[in-house]
PDB file of N, CA and C in Angstrom:
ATOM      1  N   UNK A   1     -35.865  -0.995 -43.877  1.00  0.00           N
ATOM      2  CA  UNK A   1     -36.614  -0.529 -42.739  1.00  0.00           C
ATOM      3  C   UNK A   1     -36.568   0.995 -42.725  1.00  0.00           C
ATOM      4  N   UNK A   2     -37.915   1.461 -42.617  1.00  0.00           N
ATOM      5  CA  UNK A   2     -38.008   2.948 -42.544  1.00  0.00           C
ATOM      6  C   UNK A   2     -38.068   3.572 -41.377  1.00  0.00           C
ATOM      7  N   UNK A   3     -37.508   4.445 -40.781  1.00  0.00           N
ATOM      8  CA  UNK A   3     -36.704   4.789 -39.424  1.00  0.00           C
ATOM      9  C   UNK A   3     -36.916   6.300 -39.187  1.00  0.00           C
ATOM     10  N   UNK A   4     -36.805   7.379 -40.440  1.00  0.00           N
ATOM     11  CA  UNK A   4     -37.276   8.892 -40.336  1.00  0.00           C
ATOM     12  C   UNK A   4     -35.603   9.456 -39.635  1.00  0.00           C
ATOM     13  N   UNK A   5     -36.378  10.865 -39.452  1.00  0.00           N
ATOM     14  CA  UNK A   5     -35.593  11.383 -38.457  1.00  0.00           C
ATOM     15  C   UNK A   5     -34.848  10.497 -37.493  1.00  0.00           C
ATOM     16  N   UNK A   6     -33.484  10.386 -37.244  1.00  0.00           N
ATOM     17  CA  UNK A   6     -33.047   9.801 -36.125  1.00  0.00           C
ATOM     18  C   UNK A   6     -32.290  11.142 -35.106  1.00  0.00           C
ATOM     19  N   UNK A   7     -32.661  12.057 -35.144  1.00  0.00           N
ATOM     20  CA  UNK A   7     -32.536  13.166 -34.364  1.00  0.00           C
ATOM     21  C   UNK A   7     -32.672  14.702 -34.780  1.00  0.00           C
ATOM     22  N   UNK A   8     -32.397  15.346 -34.022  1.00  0.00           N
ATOM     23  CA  UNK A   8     -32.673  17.041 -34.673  1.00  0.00           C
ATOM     24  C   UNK A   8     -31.988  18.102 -34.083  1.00  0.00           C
ATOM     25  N   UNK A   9     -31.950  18.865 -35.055  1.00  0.00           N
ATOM     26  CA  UNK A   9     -31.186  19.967 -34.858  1.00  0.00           C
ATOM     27  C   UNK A   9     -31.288  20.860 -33.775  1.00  0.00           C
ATOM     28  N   UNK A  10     -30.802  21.861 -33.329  1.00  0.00           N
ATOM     29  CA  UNK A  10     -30.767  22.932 -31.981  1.00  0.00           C
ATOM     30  C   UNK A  10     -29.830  23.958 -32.922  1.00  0.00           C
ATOM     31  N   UNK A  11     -30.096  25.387 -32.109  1.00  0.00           N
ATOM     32  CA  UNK A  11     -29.313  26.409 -32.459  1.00  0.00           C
ATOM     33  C   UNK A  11     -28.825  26.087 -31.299  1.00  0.00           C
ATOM     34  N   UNK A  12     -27.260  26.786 -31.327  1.00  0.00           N
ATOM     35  CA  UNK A  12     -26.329  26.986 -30.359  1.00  0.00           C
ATOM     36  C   UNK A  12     -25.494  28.530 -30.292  1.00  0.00           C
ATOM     37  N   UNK A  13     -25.423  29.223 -29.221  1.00  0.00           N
ATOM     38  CA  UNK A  13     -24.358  29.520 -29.706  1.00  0.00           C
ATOM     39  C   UNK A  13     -23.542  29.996 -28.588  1.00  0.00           C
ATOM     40  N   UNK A  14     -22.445  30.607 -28.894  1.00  0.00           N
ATOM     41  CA  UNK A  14     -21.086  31.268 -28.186  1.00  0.00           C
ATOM     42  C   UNK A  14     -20.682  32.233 -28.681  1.00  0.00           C
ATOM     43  N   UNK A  15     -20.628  33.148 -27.493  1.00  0.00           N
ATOM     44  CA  UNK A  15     -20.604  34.922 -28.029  1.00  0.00           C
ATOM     45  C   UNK A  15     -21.601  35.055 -28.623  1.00  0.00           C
ATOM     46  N   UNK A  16     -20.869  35.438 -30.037  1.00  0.00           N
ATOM     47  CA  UNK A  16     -22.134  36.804 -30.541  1.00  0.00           C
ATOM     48  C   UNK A  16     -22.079  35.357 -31.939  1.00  0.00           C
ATOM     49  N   UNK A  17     -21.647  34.406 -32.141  1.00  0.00           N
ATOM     50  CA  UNK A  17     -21.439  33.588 -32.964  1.00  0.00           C
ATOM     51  C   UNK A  17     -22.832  32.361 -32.819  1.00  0.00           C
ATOM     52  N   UNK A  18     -23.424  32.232 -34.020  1.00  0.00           N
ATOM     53  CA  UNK A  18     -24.449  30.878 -33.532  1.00  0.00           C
ATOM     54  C   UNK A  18     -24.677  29.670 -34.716  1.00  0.00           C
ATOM     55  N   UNK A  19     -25.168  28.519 -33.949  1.00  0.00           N
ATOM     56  CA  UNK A  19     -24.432  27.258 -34.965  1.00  0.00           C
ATOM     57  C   UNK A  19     -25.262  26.343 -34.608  1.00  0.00           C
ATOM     58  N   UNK A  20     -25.430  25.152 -36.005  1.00  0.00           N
ATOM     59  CA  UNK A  20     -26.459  24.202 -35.973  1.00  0.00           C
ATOM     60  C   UNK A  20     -26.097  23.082 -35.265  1.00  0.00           C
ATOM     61  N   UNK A  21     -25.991  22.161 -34.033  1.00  0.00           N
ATOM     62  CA  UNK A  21     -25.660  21.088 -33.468  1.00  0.00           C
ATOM     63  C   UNK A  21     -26.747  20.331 -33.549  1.00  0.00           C
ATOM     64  N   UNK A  22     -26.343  19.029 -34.268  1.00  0.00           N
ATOM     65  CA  UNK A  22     -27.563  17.880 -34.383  1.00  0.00           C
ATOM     66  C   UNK A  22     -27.424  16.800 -33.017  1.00  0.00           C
ATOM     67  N   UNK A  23     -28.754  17.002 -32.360  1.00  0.00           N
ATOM     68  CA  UNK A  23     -28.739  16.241 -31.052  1.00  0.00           C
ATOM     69  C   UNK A  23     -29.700  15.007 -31.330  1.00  0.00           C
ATOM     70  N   UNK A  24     -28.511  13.629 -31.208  1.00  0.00           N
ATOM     71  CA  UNK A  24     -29.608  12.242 -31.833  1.00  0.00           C
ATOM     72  C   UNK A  24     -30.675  11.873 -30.952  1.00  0.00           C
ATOM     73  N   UNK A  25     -31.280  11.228 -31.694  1.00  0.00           N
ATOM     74  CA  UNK A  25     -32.531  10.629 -30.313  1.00  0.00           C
ATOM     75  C   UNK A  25     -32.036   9.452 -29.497  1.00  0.00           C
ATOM     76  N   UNK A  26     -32.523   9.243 -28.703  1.00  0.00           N
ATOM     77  CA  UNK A  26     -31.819   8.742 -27.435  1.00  0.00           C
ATOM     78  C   UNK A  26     -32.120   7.056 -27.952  1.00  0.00           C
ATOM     79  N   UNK A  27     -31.337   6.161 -27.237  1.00  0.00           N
ATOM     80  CA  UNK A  27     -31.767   4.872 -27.353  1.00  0.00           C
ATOM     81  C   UNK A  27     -32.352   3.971 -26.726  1.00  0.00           C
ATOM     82  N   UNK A  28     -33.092   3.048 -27.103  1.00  0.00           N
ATOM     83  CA  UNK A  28     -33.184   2.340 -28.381  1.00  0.00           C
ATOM     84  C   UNK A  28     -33.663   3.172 -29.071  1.00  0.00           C
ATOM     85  N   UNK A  29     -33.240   2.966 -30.443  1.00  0.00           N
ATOM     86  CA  UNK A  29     -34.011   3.041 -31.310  1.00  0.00           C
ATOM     87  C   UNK A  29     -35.633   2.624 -31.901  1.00  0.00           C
ATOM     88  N   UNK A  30     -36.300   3.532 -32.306  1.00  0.00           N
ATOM     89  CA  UNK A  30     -37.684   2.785 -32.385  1.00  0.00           C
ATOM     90  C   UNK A  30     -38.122   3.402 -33.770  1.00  0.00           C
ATOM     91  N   UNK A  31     -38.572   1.761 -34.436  1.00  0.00           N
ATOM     92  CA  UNK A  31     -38.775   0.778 -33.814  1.00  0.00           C
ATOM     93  C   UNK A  31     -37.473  -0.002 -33.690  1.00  0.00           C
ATOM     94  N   UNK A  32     -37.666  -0.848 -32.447  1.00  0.00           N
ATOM     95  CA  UNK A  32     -35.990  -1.768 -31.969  1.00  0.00           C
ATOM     96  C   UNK A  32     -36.006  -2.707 -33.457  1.00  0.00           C
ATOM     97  N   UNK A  33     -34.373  -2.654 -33.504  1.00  0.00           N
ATOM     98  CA  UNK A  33     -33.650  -3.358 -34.647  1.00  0.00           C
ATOM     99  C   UNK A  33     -34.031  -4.927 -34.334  1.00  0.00           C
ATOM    100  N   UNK A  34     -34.576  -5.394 -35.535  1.00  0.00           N
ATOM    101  CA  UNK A  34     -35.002  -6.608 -35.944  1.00  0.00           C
ATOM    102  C   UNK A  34     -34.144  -7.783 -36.190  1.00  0.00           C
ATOM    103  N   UNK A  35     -33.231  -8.112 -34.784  1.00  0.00           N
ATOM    104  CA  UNK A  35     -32.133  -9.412 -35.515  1.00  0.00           C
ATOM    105  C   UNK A  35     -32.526  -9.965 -35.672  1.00  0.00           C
ATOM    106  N   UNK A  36     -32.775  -9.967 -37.108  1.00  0.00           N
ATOM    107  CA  UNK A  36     -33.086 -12.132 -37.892  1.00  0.00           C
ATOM    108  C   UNK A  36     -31.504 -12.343 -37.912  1.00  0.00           C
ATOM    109  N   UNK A  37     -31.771 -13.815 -38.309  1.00  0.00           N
ATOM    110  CA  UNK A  37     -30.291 -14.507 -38.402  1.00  0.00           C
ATOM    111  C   UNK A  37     -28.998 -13.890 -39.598  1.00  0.00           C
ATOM    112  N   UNK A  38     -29.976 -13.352 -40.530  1.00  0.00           N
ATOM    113  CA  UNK A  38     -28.641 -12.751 -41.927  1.00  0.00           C
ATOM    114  C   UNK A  38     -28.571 -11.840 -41.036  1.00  0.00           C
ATOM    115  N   UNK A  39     -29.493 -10.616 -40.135  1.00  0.00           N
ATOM    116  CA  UNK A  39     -28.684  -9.205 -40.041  1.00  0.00           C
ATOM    117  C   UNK A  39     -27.388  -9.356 -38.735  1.00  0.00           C
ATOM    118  N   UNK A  40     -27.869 -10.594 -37.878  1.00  0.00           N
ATOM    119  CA  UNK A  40     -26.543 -11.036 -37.272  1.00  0.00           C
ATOM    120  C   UNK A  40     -25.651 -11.407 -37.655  1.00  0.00           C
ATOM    121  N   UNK A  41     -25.383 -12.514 -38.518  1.00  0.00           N
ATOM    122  CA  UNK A  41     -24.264 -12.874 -39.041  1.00  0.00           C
ATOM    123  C   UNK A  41     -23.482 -11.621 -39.724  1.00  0.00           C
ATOM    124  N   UNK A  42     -24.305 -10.576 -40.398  1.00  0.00           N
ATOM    125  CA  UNK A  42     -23.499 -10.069 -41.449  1.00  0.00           C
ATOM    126  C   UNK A  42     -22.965  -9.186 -40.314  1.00  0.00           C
ATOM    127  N   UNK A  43     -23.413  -8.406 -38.928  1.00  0.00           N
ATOM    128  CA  UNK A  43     -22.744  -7.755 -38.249  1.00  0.00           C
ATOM    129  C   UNK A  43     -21.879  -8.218 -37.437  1.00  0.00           C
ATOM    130  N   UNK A  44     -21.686  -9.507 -36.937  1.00  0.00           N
ATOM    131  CA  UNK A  44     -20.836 -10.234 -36.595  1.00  0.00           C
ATOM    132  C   UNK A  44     -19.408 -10.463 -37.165  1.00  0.00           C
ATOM    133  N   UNK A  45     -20.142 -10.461 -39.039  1.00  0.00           N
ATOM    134  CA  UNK A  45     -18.624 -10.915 -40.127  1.00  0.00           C
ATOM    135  C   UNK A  45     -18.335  -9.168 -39.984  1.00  0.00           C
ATOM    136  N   UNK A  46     -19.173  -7.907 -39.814  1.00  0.00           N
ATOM    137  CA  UNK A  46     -18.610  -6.872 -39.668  1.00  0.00           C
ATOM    138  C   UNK A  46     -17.558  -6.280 -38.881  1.00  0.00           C
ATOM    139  N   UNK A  47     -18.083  -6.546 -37.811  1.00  0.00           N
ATOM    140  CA  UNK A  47     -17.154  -6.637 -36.263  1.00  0.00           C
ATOM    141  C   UNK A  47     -15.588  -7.451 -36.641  1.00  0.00           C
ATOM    142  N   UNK A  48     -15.572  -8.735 -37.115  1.00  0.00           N
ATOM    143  CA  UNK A  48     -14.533  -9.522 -37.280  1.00  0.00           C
ATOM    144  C   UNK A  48     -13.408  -8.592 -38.036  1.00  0.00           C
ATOM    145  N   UNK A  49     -13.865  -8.318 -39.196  1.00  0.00           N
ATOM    146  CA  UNK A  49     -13.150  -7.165 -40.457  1.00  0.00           C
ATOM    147  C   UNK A  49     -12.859  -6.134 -39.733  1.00  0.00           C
ATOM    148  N   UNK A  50     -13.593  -5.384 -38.872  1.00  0.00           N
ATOM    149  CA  UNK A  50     -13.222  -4.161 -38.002  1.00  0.00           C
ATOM    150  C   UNK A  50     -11.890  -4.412 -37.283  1.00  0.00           C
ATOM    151  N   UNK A  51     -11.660  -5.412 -36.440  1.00  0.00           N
ATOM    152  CA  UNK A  51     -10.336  -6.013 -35.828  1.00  0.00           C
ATOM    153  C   UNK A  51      -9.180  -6.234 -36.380  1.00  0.00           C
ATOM    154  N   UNK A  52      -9.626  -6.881 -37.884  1.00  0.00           N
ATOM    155  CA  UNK A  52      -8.438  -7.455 -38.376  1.00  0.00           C
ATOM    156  C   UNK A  52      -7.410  -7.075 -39.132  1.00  0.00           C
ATOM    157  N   UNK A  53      -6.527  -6.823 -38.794  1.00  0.00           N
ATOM    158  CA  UNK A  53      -5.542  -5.469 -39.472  1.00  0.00           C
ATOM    159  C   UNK A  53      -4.200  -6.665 -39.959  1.00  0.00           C
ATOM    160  N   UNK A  54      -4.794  -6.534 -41.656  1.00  0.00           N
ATOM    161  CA  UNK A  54      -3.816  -7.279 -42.216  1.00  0.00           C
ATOM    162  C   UNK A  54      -2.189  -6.684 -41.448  1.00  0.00           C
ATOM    163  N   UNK A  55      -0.952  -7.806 -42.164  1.00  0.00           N
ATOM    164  CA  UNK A  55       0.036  -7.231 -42.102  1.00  0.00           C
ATOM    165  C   UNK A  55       1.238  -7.188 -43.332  1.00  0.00           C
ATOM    166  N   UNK A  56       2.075  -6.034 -43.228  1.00  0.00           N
ATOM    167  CA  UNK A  56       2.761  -5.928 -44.548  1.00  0.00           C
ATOM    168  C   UNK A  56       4.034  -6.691 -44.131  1.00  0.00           C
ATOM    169  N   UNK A  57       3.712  -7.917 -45.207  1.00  0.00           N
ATOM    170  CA  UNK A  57       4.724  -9.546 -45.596  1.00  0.00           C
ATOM    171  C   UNK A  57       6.163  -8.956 -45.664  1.00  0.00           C
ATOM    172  N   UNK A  58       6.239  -7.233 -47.009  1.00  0.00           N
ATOM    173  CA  UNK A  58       7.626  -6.974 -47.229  1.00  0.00           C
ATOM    174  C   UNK A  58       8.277  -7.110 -46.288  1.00  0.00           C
ATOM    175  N   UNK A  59       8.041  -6.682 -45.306  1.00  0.00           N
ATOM    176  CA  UNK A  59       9.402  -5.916 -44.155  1.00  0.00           C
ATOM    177  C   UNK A  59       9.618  -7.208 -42.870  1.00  0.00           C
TER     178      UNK A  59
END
């Protein structure tokens, strides 16, 4: 899925100092994310792995 830009840059600055801050585009996203059934499951089995914090057997 082709998506582009998902936000853009701004100058910033402080003092006499100035700097690139990337400000995202707001949400949803567009176009809105397409859950078919694989892109759920696989973010679902993502989420699960995110939680699961093996443990070390040695000790």
């Amino acid at each position: 899925m082709e998506r582009g830009i998902q936000g853009r840059y701004v100058t910033i600055s402080t003092v006499s100092e100035k700097a690139m801050a990337f400000v995202p585009s707001p949400l949803p996203p567009q176009p809105p994310i397409d859950w078919t059934l694989e892109l759920h499951s696989k973010f679902d089995e993502a989420l699960l792995h995110r939680h699961y914090e093996p443990r070390d057997r040695a000790t």
